[in-house]
Structures are given as C-alpha cells and as structure tokens.
C-alpha atoms as a PDB file:
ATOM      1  CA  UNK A   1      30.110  83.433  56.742  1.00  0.00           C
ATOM      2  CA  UNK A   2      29.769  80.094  55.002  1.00  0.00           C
ATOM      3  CA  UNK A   3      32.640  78.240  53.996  1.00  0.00           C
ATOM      4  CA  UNK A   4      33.026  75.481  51.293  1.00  0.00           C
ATOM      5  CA  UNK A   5      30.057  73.119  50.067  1.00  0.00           C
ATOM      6  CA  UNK A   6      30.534  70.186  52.741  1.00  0.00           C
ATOM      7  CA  UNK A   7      27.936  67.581  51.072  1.00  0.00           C
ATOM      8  CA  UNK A   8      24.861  66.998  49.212  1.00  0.00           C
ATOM      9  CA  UNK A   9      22.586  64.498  51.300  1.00  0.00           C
ATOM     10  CA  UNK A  10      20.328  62.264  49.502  1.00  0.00           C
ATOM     11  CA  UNK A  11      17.822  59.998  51.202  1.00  0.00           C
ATOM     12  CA  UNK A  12      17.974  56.731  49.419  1.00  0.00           C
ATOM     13  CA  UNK A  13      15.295  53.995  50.202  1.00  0.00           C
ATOM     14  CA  UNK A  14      18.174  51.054  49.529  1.00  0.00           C
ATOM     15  CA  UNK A  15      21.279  52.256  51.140  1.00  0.00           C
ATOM     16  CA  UNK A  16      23.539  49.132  49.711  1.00  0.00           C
ATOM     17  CA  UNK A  17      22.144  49.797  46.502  1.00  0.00           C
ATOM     18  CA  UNK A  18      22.644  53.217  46.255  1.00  0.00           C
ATOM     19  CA  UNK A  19      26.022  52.870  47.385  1.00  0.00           C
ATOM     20  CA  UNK A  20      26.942  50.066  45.016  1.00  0.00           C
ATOM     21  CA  UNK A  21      25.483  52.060  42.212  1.00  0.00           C
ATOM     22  CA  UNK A  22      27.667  55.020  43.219  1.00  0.00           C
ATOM     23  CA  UNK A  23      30.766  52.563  43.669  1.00  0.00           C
ATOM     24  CA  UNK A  24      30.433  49.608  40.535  1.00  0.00           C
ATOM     25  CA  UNK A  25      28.376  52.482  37.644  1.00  0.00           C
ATOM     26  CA  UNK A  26      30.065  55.789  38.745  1.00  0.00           C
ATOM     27  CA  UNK A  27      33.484  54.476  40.290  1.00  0.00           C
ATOM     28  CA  UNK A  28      33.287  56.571  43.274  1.00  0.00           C
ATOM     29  CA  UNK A  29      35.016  55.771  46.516  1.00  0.00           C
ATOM     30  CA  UNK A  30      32.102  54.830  48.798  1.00  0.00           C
ATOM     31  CA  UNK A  31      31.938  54.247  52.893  1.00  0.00           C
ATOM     32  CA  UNK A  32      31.410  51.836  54.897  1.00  0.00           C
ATOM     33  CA  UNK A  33      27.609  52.437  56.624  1.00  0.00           C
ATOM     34  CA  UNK A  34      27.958  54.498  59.574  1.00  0.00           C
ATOM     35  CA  UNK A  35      24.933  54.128  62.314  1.00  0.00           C
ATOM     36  CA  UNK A  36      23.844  57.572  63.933  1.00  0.00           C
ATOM     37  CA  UNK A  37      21.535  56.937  66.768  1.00  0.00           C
ATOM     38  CA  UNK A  38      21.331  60.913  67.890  1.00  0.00           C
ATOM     39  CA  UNK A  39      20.230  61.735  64.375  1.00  0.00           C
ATOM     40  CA  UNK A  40      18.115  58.837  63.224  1.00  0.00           C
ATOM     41  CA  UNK A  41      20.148  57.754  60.390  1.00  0.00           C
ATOM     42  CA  UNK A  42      22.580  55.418  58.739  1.00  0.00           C
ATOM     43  CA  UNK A  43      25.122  57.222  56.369  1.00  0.00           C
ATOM     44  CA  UNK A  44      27.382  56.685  53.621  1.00  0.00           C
ATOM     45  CA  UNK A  45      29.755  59.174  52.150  1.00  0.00           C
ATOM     46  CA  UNK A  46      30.254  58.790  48.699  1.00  0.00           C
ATOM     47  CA  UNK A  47      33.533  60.908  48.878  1.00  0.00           C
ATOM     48  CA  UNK A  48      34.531  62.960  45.366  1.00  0.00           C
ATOM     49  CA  UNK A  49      37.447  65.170  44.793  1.00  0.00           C
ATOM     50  CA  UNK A  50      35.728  68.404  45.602  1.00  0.00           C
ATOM     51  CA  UNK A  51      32.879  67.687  47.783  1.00  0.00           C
ATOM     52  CA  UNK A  52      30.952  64.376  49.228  1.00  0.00           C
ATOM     53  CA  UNK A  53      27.748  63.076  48.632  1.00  0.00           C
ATOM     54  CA  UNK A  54      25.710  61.777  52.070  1.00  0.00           C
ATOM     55  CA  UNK A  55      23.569  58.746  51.322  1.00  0.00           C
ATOM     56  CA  UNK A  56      20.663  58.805  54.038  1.00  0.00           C
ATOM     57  CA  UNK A  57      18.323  55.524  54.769  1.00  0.00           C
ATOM     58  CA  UNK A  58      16.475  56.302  58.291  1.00  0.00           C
ATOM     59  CA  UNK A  59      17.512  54.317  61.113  1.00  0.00           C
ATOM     60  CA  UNK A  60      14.705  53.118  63.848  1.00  0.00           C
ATOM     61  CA  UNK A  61      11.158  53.985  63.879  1.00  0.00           C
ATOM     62  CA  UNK A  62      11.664  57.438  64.616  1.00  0.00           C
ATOM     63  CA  UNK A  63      13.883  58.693  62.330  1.00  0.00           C
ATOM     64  CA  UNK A  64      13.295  62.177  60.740  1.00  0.00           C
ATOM     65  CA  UNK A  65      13.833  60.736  57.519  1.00  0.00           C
ATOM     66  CA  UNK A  66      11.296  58.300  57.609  1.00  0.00           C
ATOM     67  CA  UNK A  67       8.491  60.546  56.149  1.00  0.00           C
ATOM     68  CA  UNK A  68      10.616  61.734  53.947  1.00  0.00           C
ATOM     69  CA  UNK A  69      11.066  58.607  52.293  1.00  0.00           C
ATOM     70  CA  UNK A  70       7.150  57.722  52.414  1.00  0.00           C
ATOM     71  CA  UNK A  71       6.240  61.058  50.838  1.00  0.00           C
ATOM     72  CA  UNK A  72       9.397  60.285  48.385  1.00  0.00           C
ATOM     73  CA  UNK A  73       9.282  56.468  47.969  1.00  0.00           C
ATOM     74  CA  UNK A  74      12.424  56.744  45.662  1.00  0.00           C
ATOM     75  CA  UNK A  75      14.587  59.185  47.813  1.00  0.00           C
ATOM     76  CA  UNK A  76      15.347  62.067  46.980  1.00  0.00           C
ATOM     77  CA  UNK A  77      17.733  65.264  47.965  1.00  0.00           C
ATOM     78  CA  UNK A  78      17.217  66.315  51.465  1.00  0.00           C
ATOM     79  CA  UNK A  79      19.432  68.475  52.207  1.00  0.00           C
ATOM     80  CA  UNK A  80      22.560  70.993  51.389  1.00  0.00           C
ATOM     81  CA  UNK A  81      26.056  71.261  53.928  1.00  0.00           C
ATOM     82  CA  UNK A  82      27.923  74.258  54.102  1.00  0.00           C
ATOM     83  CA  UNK A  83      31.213  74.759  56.512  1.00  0.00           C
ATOM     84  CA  UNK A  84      31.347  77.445  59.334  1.00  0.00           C
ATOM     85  CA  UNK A  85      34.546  78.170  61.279  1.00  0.00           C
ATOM     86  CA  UNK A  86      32.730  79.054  64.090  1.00  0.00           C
ATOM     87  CA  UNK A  87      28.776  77.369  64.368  1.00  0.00           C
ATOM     88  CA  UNK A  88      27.549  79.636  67.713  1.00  0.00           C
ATOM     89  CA  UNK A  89      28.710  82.962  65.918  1.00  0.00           C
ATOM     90  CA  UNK A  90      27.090  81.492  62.540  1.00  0.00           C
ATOM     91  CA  UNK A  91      24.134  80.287  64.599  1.00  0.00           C
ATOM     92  CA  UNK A  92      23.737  83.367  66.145  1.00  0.00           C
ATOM     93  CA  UNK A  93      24.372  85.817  63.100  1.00  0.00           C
ATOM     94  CA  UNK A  94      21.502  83.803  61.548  1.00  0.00           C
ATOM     95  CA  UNK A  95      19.432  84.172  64.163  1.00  0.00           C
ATOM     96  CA  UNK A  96      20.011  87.754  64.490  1.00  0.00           C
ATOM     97  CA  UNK A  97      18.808  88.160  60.407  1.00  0.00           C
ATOM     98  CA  UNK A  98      15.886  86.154  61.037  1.00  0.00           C
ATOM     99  CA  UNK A  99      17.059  82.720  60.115  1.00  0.00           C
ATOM    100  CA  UNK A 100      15.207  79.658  61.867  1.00  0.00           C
ATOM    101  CA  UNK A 101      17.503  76.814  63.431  1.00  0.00           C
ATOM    102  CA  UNK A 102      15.649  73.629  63.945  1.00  0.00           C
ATOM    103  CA  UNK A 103      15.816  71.434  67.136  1.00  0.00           C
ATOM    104  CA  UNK A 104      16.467  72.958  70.421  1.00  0.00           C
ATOM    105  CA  UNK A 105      19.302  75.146  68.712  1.00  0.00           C
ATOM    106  CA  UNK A 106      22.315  73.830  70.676  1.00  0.00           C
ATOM    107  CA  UNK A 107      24.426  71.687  68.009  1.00  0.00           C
ATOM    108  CA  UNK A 108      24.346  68.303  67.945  1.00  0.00           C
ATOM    109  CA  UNK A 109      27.573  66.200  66.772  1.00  0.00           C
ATOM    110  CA  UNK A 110      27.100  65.123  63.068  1.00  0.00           C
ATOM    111  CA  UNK A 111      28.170  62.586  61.160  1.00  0.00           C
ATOM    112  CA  UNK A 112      31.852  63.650  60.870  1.00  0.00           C
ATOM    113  CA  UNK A 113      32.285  63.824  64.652  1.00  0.00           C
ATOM    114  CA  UNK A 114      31.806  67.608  64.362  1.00  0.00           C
ATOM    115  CA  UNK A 115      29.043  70.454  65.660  1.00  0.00           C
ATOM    116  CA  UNK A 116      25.940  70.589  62.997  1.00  0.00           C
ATOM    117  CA  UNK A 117      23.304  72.704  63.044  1.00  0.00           C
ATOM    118  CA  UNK A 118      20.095  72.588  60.839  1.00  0.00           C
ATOM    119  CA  UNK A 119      18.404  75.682  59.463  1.00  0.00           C
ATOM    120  CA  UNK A 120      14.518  75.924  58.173  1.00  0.00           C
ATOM    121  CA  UNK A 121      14.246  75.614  54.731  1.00  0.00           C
ATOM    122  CA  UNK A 122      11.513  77.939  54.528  1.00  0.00           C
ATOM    123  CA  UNK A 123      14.119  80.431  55.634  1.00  0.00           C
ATOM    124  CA  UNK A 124      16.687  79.161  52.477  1.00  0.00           C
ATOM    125  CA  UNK A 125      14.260  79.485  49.143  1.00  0.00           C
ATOM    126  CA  UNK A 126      12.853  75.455  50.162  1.00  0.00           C
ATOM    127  CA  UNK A 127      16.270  73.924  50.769  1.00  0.00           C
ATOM    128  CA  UNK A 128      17.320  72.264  54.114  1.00  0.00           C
ATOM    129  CA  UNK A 129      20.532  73.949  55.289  1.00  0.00           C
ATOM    130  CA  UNK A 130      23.069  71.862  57.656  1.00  0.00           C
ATOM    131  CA  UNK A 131      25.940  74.249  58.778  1.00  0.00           C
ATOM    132  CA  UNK A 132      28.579  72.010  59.999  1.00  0.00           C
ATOM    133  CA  UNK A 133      31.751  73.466  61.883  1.00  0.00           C
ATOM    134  CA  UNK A 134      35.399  72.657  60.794  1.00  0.00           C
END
C-alpha cells in the first residue's frame, strides 16, 4: 500500500537557522518558508535527490508542534511521510487492521497542496506516520 518515502519532518526551534545550516554546511537546495495556517506550521523543504527533508517551527499559539518543541527544546524528528495513490482506500485499509488516524479522519491538504492524513504512532512502533496522496 505505501509508496515511496515522501519526507522526514524535523521540528527545528530556529527555522532560518536550520535552513541555512542545511543550505551554507550541507549544500542542499533549501525553500523558501511556506506558512500553513490549517496545520499550525511554517515549513521548509530541504529537497535531496531521493527524498526531502521538512523543517517544522510551529506557527501561532496553537500549533501542534509547540509542545513538541518545549518537551524537545532543540527539535527533534517528528515525523515519517510515506506516498499513497489513493489516501481513502489507504485510510480505510488501515482502519480496517486496526490502525488509528488522528484528527477527525477526513484529510486535510498538506504542505504540497495534496490530501495528508496522520496515523497514531502508538499504532507504528512510536513513529508519527503522515500518508500523503500523489
């Protein structure tokens, strides 16, 4: 069911200096910052030949990422994307073996202006699982 490794998402507490260190030290093509109101975030995609790296600083006082970041004052990895050709028959195969899907389980439009979907890490050995549809 799951497709290629879309991203690794880390939550950084200094998104222009995480970005510059993954642009000027690593040489990496880096984004521009990206605002995303629906999910509480700014983002940066730090894009490599195989695979992207998602740069996370919360956005607003209620971001979701905001505790991460106090219980992780450096940042950290939050999550793990995988592609889905289809995210209702993934979301519902999941469902169907027990998986949990966070939120109301409708998907919401993520960062690459396509359907995400977030799965309980409790349900995926204590990783955060974003299935993203392409």
């Amino acid at each position: 069911m799951i497709g290629r490794l879309n991203h690794v998402a880390i939550v950084v507490p200094d998104l222009a200096a995480a970005a510059a260190t993954y642009q000027n030290t690593l040489g990496a093509n880096v984004t521009d910052p990206v605002d995303l109101p629906d999910h509480g975030v700014t983002t940066v995609f730090v894009k490599l030949p195989n695979t992207k790296i998602e740069l996370l600083h919360p956005l607003g006082e209620g971001s979701p990422i905001a505790k991460f970041l106090t219980n992780n004052p450096s940042g950290g990895m939050h999550h793990i994307c995988y592609e889905v050709d289809d995210i209702i028959a993934a979301r519902d195969k999941l469902k169907d073996e027990g998986a949990r899907v966070l939120g109301d389980g409708e998907p919401k439009i993520g960062a690459h202006g396509k359907p995400v979907l977030f799965l309980h890490p409790k349900d995926f050995c204590g990783t955060l699982v974003e299935i993203e549809e392409v």
